[in-house]
PDB file of N, CA and C in Angstrom:
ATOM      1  N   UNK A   1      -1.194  96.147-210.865  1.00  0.00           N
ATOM      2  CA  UNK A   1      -1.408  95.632-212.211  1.00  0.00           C
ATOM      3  C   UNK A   1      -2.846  95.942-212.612  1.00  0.00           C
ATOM      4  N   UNK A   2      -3.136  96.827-213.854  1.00  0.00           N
ATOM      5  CA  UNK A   2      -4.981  96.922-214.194  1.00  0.00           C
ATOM      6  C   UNK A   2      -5.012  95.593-214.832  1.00  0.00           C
ATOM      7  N   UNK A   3      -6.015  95.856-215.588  1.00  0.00           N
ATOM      8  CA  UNK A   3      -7.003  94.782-215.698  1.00  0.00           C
ATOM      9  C   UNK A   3      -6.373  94.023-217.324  1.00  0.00           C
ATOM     10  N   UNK A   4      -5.708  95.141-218.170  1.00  0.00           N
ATOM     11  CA  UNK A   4      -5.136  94.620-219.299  1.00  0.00           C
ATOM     12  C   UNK A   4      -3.710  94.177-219.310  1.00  0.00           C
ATOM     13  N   UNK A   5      -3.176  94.003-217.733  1.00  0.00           N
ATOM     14  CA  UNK A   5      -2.305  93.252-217.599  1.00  0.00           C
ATOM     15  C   UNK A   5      -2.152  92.223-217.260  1.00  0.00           C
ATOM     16  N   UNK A   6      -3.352  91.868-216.020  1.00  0.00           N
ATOM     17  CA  UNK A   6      -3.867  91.028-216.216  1.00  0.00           C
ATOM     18  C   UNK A   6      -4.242  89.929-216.966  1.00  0.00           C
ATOM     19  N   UNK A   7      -4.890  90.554-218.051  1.00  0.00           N
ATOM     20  CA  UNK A   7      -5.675  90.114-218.902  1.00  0.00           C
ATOM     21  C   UNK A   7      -4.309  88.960-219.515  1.00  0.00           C
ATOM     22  N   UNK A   8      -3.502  89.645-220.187  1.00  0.00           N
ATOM     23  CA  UNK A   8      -2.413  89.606-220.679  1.00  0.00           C
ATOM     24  C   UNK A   8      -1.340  88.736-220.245  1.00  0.00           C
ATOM     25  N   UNK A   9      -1.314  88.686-218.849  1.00  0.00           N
ATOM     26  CA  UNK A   9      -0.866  87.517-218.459  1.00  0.00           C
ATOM     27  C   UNK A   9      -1.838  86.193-218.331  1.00  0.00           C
ATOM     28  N   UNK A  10      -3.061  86.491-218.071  1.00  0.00           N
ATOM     29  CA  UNK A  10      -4.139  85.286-218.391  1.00  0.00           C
ATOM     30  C   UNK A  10      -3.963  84.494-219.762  1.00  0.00           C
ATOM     31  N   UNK A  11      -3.622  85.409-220.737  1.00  0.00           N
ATOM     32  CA  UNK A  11      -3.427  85.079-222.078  1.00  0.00           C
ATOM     33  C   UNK A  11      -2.456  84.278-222.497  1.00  0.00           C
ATOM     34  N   UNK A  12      -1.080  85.214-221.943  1.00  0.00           N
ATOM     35  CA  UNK A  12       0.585  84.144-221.933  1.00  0.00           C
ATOM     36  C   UNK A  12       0.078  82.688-221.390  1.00  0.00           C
ATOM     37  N   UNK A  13      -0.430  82.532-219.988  1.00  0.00           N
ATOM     38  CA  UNK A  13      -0.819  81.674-219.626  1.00  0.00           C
ATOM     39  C   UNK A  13      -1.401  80.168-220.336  1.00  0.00           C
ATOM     40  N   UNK A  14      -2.344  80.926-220.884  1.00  0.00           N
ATOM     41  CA  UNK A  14      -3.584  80.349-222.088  1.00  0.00           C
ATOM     42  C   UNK A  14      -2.308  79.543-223.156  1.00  0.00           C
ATOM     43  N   UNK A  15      -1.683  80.822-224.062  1.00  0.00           N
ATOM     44  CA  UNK A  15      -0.962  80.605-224.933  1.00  0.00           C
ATOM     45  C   UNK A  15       0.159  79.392-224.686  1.00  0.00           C
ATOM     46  N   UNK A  16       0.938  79.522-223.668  1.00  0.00           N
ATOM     47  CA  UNK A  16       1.463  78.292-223.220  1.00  0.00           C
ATOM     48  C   UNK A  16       0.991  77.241-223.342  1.00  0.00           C
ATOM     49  N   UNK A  17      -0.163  77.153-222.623  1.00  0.00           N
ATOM     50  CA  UNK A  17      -0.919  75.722-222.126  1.00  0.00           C
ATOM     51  C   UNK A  17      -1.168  74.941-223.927  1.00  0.00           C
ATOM     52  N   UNK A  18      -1.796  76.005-224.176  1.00  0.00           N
ATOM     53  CA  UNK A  18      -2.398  75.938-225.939  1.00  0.00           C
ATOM     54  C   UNK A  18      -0.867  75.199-227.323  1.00  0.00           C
ATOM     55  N   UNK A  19      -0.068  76.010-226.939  1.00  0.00           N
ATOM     56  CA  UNK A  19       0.928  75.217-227.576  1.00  0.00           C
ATOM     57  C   UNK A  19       1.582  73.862-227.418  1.00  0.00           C
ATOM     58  N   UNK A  20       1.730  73.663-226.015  1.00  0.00           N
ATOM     59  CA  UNK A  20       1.939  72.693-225.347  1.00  0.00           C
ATOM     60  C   UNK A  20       1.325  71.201-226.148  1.00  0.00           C
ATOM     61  N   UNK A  21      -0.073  71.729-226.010  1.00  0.00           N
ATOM     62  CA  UNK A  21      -1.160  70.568-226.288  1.00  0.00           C
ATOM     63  C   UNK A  21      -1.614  70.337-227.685  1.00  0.00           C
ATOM     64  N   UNK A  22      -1.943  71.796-228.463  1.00  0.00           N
ATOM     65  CA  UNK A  22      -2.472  71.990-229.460  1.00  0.00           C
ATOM     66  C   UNK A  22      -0.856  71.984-230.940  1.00  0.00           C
ATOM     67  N   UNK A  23      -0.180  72.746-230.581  1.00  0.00           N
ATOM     68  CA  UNK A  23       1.165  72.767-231.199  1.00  0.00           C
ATOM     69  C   UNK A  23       0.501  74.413-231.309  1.00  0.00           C
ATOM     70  N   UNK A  24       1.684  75.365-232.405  1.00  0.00           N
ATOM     71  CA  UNK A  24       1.902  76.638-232.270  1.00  0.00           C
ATOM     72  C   UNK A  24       1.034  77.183-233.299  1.00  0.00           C
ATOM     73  N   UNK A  25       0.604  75.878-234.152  1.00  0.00           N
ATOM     74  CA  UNK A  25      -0.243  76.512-235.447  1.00  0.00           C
ATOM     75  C   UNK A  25      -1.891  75.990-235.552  1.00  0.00           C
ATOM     76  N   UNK A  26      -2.230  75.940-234.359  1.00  0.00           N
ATOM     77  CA  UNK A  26      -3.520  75.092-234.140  1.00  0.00           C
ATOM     78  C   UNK A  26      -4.489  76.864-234.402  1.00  0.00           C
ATOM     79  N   UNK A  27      -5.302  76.653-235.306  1.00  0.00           N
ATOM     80  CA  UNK A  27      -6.136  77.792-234.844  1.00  0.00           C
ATOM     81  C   UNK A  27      -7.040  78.502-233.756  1.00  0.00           C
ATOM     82  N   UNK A  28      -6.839  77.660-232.814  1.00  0.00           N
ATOM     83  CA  UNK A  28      -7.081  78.262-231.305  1.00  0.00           C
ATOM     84  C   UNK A  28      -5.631  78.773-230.623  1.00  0.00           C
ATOM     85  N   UNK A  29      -4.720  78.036-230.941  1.00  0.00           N
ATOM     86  CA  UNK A  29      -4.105  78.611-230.717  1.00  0.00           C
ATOM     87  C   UNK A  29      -3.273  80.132-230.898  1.00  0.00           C
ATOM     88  N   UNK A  30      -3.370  79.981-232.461  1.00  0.00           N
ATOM     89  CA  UNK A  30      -3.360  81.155-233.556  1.00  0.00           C
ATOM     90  C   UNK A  30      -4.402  81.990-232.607  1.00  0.00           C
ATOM     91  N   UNK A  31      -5.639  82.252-232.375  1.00  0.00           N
ATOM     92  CA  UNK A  31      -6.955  82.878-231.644  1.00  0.00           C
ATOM     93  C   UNK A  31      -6.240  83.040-230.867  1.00  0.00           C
ATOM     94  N   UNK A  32      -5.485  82.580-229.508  1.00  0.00           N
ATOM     95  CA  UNK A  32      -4.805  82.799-228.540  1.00  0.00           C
ATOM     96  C   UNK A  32      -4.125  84.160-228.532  1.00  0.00           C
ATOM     97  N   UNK A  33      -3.135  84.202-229.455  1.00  0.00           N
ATOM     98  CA  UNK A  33      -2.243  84.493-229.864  1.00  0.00           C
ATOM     99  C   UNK A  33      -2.806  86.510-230.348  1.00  0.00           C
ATOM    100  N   UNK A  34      -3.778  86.585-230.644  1.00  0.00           N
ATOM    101  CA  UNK A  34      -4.273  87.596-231.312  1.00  0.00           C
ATOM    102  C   UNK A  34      -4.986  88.264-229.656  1.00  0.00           C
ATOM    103  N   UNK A  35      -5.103  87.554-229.133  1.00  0.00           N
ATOM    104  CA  UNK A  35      -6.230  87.774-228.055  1.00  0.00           C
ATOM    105  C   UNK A  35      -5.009  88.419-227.227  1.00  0.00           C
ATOM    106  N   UNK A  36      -4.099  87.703-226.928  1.00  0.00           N
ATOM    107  CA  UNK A  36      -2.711  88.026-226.161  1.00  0.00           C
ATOM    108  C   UNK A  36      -1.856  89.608-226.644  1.00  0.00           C
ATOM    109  N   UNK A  37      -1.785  89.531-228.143  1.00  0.00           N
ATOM    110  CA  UNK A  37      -1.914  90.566-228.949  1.00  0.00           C
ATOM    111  C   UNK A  37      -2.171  92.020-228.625  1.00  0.00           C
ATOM    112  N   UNK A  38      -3.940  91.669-228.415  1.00  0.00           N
ATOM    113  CA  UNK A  38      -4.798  92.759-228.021  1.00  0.00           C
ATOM    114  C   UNK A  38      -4.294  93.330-227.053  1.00  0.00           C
ATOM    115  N   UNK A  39      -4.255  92.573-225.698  1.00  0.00           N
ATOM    116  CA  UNK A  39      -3.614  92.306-224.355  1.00  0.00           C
ATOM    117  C   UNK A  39      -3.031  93.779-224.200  1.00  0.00           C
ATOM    118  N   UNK A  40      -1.815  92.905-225.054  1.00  0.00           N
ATOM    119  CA  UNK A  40      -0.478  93.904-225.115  1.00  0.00           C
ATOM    120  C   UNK A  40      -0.956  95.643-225.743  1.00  0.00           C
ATOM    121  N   UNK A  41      -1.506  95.539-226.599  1.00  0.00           N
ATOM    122  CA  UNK A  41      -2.144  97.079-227.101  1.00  0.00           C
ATOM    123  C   UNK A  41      -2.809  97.820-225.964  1.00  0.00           C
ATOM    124  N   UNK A  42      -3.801  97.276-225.277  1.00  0.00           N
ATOM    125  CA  UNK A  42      -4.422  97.876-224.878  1.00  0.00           C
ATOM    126  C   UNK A  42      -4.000  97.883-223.337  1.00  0.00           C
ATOM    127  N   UNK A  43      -2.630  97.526-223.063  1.00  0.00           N
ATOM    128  CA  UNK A  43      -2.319  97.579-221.703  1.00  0.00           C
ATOM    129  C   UNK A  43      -0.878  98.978-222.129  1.00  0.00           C
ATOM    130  N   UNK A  44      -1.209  98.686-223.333  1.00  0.00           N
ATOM    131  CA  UNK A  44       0.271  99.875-223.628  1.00  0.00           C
ATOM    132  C   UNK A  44       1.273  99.904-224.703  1.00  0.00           C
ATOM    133  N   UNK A  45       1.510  98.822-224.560  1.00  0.00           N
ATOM    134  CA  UNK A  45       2.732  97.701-224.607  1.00  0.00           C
ATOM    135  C   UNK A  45       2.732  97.463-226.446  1.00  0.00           C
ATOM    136  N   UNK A  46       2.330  98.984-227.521  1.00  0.00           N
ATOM    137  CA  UNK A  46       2.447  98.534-229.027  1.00  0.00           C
ATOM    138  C   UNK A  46       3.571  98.036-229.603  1.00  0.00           C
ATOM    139  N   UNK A  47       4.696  97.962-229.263  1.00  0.00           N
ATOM    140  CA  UNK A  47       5.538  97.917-230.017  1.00  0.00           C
ATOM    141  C   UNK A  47       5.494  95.847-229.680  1.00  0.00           C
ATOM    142  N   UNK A  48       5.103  95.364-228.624  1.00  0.00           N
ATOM    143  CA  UNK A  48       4.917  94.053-227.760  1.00  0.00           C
ATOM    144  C   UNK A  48       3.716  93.412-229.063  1.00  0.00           C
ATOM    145  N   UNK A  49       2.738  94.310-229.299  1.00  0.00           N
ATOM    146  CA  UNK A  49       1.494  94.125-229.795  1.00  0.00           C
ATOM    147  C   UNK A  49       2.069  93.715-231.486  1.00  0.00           C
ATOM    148  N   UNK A  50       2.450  95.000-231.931  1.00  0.00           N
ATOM    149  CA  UNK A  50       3.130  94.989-233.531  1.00  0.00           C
ATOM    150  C   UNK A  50       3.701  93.273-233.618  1.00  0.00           C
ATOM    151  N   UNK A  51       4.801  93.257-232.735  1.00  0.00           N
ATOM    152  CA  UNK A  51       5.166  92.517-233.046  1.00  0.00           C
ATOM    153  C   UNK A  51       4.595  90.518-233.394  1.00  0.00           C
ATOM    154  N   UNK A  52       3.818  90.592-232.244  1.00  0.00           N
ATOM    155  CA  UNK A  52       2.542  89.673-232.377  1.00  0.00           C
ATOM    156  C   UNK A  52       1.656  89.860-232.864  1.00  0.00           C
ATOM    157  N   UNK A  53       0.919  90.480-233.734  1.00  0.00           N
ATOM    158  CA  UNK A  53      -0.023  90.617-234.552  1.00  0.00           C
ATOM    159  C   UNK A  53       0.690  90.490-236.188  1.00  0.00           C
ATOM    160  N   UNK A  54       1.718  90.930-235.701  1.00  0.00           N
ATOM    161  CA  UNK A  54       2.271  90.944-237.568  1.00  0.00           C
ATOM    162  C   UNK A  54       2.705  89.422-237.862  1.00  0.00           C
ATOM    163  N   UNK A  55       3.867  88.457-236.700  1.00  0.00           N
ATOM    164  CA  UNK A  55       4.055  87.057-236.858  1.00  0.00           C
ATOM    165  C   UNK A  55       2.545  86.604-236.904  1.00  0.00           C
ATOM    166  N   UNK A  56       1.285  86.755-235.772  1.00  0.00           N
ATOM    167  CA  UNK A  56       0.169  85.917-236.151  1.00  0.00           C
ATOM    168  C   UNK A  56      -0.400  85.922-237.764  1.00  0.00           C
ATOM    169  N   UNK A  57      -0.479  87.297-238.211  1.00  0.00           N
ATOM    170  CA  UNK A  57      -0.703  87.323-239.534  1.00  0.00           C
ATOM    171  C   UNK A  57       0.005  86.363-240.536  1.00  0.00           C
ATOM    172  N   UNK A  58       1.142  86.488-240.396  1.00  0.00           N
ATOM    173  CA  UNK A  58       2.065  85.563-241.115  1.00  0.00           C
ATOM    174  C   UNK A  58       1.566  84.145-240.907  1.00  0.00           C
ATOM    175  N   UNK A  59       1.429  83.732-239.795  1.00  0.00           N
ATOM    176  CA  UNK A  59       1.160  82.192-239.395  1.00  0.00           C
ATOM    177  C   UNK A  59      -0.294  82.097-240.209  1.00  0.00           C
ATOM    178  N   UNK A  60      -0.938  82.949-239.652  1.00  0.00           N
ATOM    179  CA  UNK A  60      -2.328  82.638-240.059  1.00  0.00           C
ATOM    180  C   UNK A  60      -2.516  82.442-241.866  1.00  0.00           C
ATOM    181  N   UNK A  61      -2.017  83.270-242.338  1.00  0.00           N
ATOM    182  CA  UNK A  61      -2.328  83.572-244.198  1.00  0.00           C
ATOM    183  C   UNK A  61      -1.040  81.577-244.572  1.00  0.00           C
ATOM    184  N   UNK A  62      -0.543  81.782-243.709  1.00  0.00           N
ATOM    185  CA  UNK A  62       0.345  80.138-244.289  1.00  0.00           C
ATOM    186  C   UNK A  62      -0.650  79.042-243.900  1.00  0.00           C
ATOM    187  N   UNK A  63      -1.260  79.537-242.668  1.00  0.00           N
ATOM    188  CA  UNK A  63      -1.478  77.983-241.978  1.00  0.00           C
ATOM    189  C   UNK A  63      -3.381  77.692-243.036  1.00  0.00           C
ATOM    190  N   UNK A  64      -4.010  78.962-242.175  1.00  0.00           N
ATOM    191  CA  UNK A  64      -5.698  79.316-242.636  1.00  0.00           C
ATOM    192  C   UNK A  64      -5.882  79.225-243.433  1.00  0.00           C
ATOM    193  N   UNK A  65      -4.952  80.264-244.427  1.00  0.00           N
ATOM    194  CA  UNK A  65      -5.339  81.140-245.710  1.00  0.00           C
ATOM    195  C   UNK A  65      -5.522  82.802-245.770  1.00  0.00           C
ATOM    196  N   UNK A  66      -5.676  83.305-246.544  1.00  0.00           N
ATOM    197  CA  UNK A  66      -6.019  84.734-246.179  1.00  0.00           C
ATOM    198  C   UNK A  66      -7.267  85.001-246.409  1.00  0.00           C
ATOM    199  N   UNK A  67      -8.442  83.735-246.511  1.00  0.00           N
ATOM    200  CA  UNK A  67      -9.948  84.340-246.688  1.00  0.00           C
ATOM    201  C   UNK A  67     -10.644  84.130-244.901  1.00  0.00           C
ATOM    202  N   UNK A  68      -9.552  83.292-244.366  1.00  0.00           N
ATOM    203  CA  UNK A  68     -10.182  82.754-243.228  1.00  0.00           C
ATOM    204  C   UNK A  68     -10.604  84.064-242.470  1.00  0.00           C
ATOM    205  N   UNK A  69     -11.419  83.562-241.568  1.00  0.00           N
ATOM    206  CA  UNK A  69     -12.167  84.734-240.717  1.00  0.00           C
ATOM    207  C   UNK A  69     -11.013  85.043-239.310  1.00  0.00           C
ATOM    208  N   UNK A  70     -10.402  84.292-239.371  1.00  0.00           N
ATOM    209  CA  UNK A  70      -9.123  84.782-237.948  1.00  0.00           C
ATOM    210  C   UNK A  70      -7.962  85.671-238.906  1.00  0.00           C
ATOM    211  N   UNK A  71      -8.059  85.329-240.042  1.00  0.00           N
ATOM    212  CA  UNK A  71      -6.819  85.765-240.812  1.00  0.00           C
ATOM    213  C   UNK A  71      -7.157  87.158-240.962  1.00  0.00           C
ATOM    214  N   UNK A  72      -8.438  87.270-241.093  1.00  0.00           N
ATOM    215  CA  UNK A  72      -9.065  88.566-241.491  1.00  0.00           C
ATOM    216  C   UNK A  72      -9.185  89.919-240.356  1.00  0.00           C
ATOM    217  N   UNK A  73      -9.291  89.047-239.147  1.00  0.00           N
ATOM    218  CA  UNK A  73      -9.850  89.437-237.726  1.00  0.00           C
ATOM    219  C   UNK A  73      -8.171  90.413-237.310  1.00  0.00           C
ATOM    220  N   UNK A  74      -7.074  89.504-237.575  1.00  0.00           N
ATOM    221  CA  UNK A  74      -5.849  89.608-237.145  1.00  0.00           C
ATOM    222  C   UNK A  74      -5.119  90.908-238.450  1.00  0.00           C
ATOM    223  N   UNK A  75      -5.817  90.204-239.473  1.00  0.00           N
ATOM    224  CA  UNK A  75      -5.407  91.750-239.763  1.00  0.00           C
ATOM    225  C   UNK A  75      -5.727  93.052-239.838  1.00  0.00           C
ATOM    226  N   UNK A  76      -7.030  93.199-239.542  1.00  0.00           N
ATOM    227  CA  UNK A  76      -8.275  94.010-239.516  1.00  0.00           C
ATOM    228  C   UNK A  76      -7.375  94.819-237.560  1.00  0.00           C
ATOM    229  N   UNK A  77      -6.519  93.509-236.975  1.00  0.00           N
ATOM    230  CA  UNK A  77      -6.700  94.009-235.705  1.00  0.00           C
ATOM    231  C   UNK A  77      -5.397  94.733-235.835  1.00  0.00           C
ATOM    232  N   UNK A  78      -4.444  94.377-236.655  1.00  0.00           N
ATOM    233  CA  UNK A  78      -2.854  94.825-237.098  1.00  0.00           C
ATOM    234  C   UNK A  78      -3.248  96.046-237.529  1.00  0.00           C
ATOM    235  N   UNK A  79      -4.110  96.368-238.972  1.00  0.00           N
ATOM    236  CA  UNK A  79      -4.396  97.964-239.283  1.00  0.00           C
ATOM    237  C   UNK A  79      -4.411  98.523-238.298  1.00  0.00           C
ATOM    238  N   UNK A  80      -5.609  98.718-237.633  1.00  0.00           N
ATOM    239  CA  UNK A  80      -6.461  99.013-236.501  1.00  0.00           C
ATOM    240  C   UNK A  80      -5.324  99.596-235.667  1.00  0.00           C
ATOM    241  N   UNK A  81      -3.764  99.068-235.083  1.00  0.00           N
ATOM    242  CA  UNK A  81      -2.756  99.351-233.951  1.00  0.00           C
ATOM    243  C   UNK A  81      -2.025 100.727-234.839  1.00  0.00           C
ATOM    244  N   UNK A  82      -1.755  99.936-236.424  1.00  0.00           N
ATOM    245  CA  UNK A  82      -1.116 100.828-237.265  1.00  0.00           C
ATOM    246  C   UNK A  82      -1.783 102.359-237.401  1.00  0.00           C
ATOM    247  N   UNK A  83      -3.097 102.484-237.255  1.00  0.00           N
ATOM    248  CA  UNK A  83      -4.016 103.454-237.837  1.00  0.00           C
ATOM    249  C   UNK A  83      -3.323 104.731-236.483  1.00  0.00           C
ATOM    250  N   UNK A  84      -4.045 104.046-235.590  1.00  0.00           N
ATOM    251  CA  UNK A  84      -3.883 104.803-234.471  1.00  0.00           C
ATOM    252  C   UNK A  84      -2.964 105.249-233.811  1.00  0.00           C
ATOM    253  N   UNK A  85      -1.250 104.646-234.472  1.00  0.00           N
ATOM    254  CA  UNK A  85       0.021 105.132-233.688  1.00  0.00           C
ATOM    255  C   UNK A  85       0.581 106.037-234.099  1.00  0.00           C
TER     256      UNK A  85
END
Protein backbone atom coordinates (compact mmCIF):
# COMPACT_ATOMS: atom_id res chain seq x y z
CA UNK A 1 0.00 0.00 0.00
CA UNK A 2 1.92 3.74 -0.83
CA UNK A 3 1.43 6.40 1.06
CA UNK A 4 -1.94 7.80 -0.72
CA UNK A 5 -3.55 4.78 0.29
CA UNK A 6 -2.77 5.02 3.23
CA UNK A 7 -3.49 8.29 3.53
CA UNK A 8 -6.94 7.45 2.34
CA UNK A 9 -7.73 4.97 4.56
CA UNK A 10 -6.53 7.33 7.50
CA UNK A 11 -9.18 9.58 6.06
CA UNK A 12 -12.26 6.86 5.75
CA UNK A 13 -11.19 6.34 9.21
CA UNK A 14 -11.32 10.13 10.25
CA UNK A 15 -14.58 10.43 8.16
CA UNK A 16 -16.35 7.75 10.13
CA UNK A 17 -15.34 8.80 13.50
CA UNK A 18 -16.38 12.57 12.29
CA UNK A 19 -19.90 11.60 11.31
CA UNK A 20 -20.53 9.51 14.07
CA UNK A 21 -19.96 12.49 16.49
CA UNK A 22 -20.18 15.57 14.42
CA UNK A 23 -23.26 14.32 12.00
CA UNK A 24 -22.52 14.25 7.98
CA UNK A 25 -22.92 18.04 7.51
CA UNK A 26 -20.63 19.42 10.22
CA UNK A 27 -17.98 21.44 8.36
CA UNK A 28 -15.12 19.44 9.58
CA UNK A 29 -16.64 16.97 8.62
CA UNK A 30 -17.54 18.32 5.09
CA UNK A 31 -13.21 19.17 5.38
CA UNK A 32 -12.96 15.46 6.00
CA UNK A 33 -14.64 14.55 3.25
CA UNK A 34 -12.60 16.69 0.58
CA UNK A 35 -9.36 15.60 2.25
CA UNK A 36 -10.56 11.82 1.71
CA UNK A 37 -11.47 13.09 -1.81
CA UNK A 38 -7.95 14.15 -2.53
CA UNK A 39 -6.91 10.70 -1.08
CA UNK A 40 -8.70 9.00 -3.70
CA UNK A 41 -7.18 11.28 -6.74
CA UNK A 42 -4.01 11.11 -5.92
CA UNK A 43 -3.80 7.39 -5.06
CA UNK A 44 -5.54 6.85 -8.58
CA UNK A 45 -8.79 6.11 -7.77
CA UNK A 46 -10.69 9.47 -10.11
CA UNK A 47 -13.63 8.17 -10.86
CA UNK A 48 -13.78 7.29 -6.43
CA UNK A 49 -12.57 11.08 -6.26
CA UNK A 50 -15.36 12.64 -8.93
CA UNK A 51 -17.64 11.14 -7.18
CA UNK A 52 -16.84 12.68 -3.66
CA UNK A 53 -15.87 15.92 -4.56
CA UNK A 54 -18.97 16.56 -6.68
CA UNK A 55 -21.62 15.20 -3.53
CA UNK A 56 -19.13 17.40 -1.11
CA UNK A 57 -19.78 20.34 -3.38
CA UNK A 58 -23.37 19.80 -3.26
CA UNK A 59 -23.39 19.46 0.62
CA UNK A 60 -21.19 22.25 1.00
CA UNK A 61 -23.07 25.20 -1.40
CA UNK A 62 -26.57 23.79 0.78
CA UNK A 63 -25.05 23.52 4.09
CA UNK A 64 -21.93 26.72 3.92
CA UNK A 65 -23.04 28.56 1.04
CA UNK A 66 -21.14 29.03 -2.08
CA UNK A 67 -18.95 32.09 -0.77
CA UNK A 68 -17.59 29.85 2.01
CA UNK A 69 -13.90 29.17 1.82
CA UNK A 70 -14.38 25.08 1.94
CA UNK A 71 -17.09 25.54 -0.70
CA UNK A 72 -14.62 27.29 -2.74
CA UNK A 73 -11.56 24.97 -1.84
CA UNK A 74 -13.86 21.84 -2.95
CA UNK A 75 -14.62 23.26 -5.95
CA UNK A 76 -11.46 24.80 -6.99
CA UNK A 77 -10.39 20.95 -6.00
CA UNK A 78 -13.39 19.30 -8.38
CA UNK A 79 -12.09 21.65 -11.51
CA UNK A 80 -8.63 20.90 -10.75
CA UNK A 81 -9.54 16.51 -11.17
CA UNK A 82 -11.82 17.70 -14.21
CA UNK A 83 -8.93 19.82 -15.87
CA UNK A 84 -6.49 17.14 -15.81
CA UNK A 85 -8.54 13.91 -16.95
Amino acid sequence: MGDWERAAALFEQTLTARVRVLGPYHADTLNTRNGLADAYHEAGDRDAAAALFEQTLVDCRRVLGRKHPLTRLVRANLTELNRIS
